[in-house]
Protein backbone atom coordinates (compact mmCIF):
# COMPACT_ATOMS: atom_id res chain seq x y z
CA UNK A 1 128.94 -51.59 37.99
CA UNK A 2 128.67 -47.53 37.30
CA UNK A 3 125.17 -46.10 36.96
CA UNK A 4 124.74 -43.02 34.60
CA UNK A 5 123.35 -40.50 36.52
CA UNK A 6 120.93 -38.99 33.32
CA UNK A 7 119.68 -42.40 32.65
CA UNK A 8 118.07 -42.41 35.51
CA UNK A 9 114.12 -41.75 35.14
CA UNK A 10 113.55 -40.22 38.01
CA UNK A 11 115.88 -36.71 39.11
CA UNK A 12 115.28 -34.79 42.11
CA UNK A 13 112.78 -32.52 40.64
CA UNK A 14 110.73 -35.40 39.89
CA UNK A 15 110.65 -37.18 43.35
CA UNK A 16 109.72 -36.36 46.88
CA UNK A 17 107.91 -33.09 47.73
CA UNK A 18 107.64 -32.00 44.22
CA UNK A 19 106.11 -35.40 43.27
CA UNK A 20 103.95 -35.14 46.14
CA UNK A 21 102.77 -31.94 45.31
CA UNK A 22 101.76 -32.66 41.83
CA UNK A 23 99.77 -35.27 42.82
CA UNK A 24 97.91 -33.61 45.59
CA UNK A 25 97.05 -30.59 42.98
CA UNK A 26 95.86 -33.00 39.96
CA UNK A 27 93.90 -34.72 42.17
CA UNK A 28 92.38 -31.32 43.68
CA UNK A 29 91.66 -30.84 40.40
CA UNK A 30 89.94 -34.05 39.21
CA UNK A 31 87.76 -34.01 42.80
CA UNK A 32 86.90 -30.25 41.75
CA UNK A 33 85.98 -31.13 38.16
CA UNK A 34 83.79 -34.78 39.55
CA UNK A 35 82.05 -32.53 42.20
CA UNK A 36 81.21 -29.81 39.51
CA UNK A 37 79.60 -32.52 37.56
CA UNK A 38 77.85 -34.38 40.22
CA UNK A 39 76.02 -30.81 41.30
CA UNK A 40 75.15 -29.86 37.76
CA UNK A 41 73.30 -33.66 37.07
CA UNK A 42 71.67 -34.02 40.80
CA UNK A 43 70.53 -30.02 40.57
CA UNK A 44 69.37 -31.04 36.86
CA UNK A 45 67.04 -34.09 37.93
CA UNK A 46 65.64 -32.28 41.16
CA UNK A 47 64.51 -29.57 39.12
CA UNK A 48 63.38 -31.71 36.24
CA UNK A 49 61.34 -34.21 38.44
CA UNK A 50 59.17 -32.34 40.38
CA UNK A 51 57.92 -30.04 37.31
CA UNK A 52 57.00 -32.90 35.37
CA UNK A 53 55.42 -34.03 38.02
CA UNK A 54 53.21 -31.05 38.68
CA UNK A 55 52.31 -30.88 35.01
CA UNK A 56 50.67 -34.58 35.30
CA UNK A 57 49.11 -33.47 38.30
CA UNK A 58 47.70 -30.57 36.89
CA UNK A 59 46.37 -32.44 33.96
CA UNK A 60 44.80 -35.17 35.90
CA UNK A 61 43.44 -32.51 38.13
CA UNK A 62 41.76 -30.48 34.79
CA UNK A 63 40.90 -33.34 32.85
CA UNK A 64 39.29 -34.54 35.91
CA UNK A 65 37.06 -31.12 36.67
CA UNK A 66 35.97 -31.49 32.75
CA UNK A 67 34.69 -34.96 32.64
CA UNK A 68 32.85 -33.95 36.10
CA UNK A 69 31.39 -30.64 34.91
CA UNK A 70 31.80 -30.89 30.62
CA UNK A 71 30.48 -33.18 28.04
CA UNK A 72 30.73 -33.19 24.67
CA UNK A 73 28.17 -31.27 23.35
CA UNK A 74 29.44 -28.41 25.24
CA UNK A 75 33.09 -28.49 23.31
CA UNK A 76 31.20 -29.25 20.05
CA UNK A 77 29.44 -25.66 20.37
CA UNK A 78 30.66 -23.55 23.14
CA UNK A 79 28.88 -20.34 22.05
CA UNK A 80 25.49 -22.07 23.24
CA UNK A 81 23.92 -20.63 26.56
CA UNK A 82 24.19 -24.50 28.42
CA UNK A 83 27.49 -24.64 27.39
CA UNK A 84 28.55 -21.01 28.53
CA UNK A 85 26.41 -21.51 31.85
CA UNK A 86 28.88 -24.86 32.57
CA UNK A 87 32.22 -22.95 31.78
């Protein structure tokens, strides 16, 4: 039994080093494109976190000073002399 030669799917340029180095570069390529990714999203949610974070803080921490030191009365008319004495 003959085999055509040009039926066959795979020539030389399509086998052995040249096959080899096609798939070393694609996958150089995908690993370069996943790690991009992966630092964009992790960078993303450290910096997202901790600011979020420090803005409840930092409304606890007022909301806390003006229930200690505020009432009311003093938000209701701030232009009176106990009121401007307590800010």
């Amino acid at each position: 039994m003959i085999h055509n030669v040009a039926s066959c799917p795979f020539t030389k340029s399509d086998s052995g080093p040249a096959l080899t180095r096609q798939f070393a570069i694609v996958s150089l390529i995908i690993i370069g494109l996943i790690t991009a990714a992966l630092s964009f999203i992790i960078s993303y949610y450290l910096r997202k976190d901790p600011l979020e974070r420090e803005w409840r803080i930092t409304a606890d921490f007022i909301r806390t000073e003006l229930l200690q030191h505020l009432s009311p009365a003093d938000f209701s008319a701030p232009q009176s002399t106990i009121a401007q004495e307590r800010f």
